[in-house]
N, C-alpha and C. Protein backbone atom coordinates (compact mmCIF):
# COMPACT_ATOMS: atom_id res chain seq x y z
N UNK A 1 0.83 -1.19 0.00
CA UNK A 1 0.00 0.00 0.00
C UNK A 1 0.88 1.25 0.00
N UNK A 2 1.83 1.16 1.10
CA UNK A 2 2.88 2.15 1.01
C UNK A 2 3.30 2.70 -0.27
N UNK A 3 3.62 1.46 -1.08
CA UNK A 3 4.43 1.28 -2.09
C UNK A 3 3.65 2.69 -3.36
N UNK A 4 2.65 1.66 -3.60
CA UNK A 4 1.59 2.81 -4.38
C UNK A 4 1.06 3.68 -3.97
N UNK A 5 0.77 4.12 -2.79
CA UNK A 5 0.59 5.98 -1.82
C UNK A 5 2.17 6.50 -2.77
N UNK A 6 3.05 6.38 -2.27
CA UNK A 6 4.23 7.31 -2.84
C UNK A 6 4.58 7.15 -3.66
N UNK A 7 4.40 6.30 -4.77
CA UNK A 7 4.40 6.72 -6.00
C UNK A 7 3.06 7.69 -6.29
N UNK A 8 2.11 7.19 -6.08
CA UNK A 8 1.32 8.35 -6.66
C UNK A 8 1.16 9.57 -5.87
N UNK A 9 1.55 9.74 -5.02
CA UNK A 9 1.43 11.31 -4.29
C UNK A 9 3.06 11.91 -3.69
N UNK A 10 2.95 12.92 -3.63
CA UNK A 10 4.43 13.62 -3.38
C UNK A 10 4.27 13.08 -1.85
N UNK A 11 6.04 13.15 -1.30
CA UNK A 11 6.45 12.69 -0.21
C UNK A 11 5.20 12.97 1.15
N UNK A 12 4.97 14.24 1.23
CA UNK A 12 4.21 14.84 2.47
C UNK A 12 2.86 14.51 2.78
N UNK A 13 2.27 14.24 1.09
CA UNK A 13 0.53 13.76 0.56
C UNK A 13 0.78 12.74 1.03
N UNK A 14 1.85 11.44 0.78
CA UNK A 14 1.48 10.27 1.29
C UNK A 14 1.61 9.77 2.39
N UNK A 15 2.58 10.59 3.19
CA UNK A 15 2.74 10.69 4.61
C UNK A 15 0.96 11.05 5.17
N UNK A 16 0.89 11.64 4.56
CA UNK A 16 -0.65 12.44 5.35
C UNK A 16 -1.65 11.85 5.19
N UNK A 17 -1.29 11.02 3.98
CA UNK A 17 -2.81 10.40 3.45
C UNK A 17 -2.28 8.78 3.80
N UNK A 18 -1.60 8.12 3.93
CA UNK A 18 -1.53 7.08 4.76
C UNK A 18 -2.17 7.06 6.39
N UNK A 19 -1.30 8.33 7.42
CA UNK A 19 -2.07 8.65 8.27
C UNK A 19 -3.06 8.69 8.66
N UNK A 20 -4.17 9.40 7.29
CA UNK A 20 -5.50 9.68 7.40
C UNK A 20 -6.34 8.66 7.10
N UNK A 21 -5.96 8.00 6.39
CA UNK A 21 -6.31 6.54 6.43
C UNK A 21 -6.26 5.70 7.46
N UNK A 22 -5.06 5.79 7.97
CA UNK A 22 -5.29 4.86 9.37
C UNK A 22 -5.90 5.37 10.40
N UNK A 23 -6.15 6.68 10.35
CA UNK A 23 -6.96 7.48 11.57
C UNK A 23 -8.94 7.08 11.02
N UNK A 24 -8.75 7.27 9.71
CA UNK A 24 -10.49 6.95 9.62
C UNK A 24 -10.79 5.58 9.83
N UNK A 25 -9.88 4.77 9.40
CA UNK A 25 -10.03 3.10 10.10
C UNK A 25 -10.70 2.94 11.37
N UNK A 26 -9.41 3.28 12.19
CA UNK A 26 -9.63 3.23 13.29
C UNK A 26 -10.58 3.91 14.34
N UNK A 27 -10.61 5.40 13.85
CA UNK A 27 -12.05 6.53 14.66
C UNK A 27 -13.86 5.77 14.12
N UNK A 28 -13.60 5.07 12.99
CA UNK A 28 -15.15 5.07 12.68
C UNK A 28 -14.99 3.18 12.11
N UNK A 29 -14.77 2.50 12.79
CA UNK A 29 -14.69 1.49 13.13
C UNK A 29 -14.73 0.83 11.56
N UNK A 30 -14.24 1.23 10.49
CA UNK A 30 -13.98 0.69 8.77
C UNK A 30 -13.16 0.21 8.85
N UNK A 31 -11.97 -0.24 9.77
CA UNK A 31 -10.63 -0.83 9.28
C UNK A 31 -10.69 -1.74 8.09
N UNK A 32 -11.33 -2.87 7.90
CA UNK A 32 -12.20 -4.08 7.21
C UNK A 32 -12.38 -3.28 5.78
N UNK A 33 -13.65 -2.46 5.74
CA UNK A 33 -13.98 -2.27 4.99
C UNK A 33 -13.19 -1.18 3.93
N UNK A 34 -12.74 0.01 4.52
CA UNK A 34 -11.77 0.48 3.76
C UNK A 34 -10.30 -0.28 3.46
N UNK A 35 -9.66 -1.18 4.08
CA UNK A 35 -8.97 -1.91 3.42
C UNK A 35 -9.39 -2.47 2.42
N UNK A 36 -10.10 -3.58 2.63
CA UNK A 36 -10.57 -4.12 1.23
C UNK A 36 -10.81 -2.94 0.17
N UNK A 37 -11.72 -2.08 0.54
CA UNK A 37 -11.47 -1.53 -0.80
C UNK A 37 -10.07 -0.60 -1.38
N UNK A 38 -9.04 -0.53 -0.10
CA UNK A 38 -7.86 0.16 -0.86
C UNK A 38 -6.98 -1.30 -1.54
N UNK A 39 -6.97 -2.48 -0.73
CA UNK A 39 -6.46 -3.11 -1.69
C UNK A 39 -6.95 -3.89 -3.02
N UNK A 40 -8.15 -3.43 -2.98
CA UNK A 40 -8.60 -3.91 -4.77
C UNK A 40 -8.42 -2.94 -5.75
N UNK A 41 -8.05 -1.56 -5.12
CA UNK A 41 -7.73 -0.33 -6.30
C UNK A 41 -6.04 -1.05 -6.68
N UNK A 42 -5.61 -1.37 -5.49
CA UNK A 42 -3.87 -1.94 -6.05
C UNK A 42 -3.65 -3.10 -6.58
N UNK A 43 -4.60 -4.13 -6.50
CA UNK A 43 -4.47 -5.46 -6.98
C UNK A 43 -5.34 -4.92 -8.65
N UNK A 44 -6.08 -4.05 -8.58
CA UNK A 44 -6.18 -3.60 -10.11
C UNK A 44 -5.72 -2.70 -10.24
N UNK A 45 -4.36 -2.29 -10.19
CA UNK A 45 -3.86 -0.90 -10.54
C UNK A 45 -4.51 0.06 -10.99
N UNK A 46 -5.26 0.58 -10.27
CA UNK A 46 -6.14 1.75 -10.31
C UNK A 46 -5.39 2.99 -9.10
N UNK A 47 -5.62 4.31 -9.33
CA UNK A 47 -5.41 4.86 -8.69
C UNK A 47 -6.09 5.05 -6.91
N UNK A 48 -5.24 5.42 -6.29
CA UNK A 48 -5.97 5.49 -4.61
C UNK A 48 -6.66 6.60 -4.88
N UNK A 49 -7.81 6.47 -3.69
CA UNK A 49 -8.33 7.77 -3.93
C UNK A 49 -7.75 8.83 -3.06
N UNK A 50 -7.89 10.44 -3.07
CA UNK A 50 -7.53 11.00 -2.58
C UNK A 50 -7.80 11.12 -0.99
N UNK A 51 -7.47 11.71 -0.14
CA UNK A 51 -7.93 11.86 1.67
C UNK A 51 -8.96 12.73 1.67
N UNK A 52 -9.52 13.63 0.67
CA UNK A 52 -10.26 14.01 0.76
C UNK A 52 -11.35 13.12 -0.02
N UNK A 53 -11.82 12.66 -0.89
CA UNK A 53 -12.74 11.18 -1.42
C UNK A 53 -13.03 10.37 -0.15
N UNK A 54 -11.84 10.14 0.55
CA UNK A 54 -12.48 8.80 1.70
C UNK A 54 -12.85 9.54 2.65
N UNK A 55 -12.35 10.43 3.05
CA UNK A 55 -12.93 11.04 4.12
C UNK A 55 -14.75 11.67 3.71
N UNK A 56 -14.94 12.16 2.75
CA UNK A 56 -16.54 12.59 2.32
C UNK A 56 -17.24 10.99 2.09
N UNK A 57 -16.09 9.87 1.56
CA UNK A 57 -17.03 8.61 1.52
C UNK A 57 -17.29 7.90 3.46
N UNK A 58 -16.77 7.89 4.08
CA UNK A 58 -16.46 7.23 4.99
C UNK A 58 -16.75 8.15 6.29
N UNK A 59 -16.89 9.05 6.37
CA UNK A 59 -17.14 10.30 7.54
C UNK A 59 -18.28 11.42 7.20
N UNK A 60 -19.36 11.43 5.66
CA UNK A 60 -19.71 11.67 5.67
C UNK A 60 -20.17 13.27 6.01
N UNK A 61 -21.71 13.86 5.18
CA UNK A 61 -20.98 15.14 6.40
C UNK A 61 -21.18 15.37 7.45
N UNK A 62 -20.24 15.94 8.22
CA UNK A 62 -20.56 16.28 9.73
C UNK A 62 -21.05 17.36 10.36
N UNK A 63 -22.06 17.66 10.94
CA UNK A 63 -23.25 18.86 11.37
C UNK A 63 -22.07 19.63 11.77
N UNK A 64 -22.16 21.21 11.35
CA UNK A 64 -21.01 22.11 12.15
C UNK A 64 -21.83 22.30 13.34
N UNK A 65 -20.94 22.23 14.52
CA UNK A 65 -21.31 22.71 16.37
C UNK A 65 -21.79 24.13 16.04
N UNK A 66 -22.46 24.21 16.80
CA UNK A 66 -23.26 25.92 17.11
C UNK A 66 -22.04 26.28 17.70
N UNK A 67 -21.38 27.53 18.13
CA UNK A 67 -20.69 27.91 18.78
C UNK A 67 -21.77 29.12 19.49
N UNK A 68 -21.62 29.62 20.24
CA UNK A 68 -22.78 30.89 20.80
C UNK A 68 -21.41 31.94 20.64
N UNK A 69 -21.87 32.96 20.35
CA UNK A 69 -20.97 34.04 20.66
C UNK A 69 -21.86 35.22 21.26
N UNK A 70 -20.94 36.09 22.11
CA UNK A 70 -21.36 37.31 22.83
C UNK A 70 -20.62 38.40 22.20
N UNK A 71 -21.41 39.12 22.26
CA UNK A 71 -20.98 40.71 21.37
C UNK A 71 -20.51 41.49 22.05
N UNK A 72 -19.39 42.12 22.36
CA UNK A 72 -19.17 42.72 23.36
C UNK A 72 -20.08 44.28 23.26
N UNK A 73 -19.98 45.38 24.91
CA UNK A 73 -20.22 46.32 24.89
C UNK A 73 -19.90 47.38 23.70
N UNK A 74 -20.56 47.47 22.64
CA UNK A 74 -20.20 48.74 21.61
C UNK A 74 -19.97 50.26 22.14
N UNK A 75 -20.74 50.54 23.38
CA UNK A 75 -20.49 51.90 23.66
C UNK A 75 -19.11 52.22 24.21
N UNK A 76 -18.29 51.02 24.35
CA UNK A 76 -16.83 51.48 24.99
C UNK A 76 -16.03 51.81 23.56
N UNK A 77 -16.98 51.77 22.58
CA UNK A 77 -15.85 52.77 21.82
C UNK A 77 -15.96 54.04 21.60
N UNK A 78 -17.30 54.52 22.39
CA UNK A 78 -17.66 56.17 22.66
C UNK A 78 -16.40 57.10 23.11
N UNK A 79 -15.57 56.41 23.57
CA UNK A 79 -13.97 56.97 24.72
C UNK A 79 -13.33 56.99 23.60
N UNK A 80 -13.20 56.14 22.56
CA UNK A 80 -12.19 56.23 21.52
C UNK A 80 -12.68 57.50 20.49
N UNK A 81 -13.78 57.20 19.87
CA UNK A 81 -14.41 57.89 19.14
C UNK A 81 -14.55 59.73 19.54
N UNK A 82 -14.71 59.44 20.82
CA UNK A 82 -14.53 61.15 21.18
C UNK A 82 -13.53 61.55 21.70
N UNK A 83 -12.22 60.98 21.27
CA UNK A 83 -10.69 61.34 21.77
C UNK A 83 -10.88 61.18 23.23
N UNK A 84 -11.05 60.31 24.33
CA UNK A 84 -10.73 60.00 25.55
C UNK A 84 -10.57 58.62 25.58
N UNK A 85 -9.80 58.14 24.73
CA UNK A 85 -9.12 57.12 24.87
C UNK A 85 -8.07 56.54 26.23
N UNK A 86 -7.43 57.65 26.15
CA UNK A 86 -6.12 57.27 27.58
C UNK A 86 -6.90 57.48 28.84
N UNK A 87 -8.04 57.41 29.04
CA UNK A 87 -8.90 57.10 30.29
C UNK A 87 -8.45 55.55 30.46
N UNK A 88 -8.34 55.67 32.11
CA UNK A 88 -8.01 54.06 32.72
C UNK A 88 -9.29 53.21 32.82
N UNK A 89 -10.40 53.98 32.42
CA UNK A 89 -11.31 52.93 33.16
C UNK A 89 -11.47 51.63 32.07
N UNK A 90 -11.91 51.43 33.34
CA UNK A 90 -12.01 50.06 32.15
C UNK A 90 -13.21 49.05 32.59
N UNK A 91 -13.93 48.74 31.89
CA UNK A 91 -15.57 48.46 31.61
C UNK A 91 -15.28 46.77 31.70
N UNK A 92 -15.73 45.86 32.53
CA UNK A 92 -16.12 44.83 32.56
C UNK A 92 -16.94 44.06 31.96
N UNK A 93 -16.91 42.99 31.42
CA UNK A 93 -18.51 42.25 30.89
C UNK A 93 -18.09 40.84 31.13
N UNK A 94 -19.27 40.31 32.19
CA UNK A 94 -18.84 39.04 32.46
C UNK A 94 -20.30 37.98 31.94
């Protein structure tokens, strides 16, 4: 498998995409099944697919997390905006 990753991809791609291969094996329980199918692309000399192909075949897409964000206070740029900037105070938001 090695063999044909670096021939067909530059040194760093196949470093990465071997990796990523063994990381999707193993995180989403395919070891089995993505083997078999990487070694029938090499037993028919066909090209591997790229890390990005197995990863959209095999990981599917994944819901982006909500993140929440807070907006901070806008009026603390009233001090900047009306030249009183070098005032110490300084406005909290917890």
């Amino acid at each position: 498998m090695w063999l044909n990753c670096d021939q067909q991809f530059q040194a760093r791609d196949a470093c990465k995409w071997i990796v990523g291969v063994l990381r999707i094996a193993m995180d989403h329980d395919c070891e089995e099944r993505l083997g078999n199918e990487l070694i029938a692309l090499v037993d028919n000399n066909k090209p591997l697919p790229t890390l990005k192909v197995l990863q959209e075949r095999y990981l599917g897409k994944q819901p982006v997390p909500t993140i929440p964000a807070r907006q901070h206070d806008l009026n603390s740029y009233d001090h900047l905006l009306q030249g009183n900037w070098h005032r110490t105070e300084v406005v909290g938001h917890a």
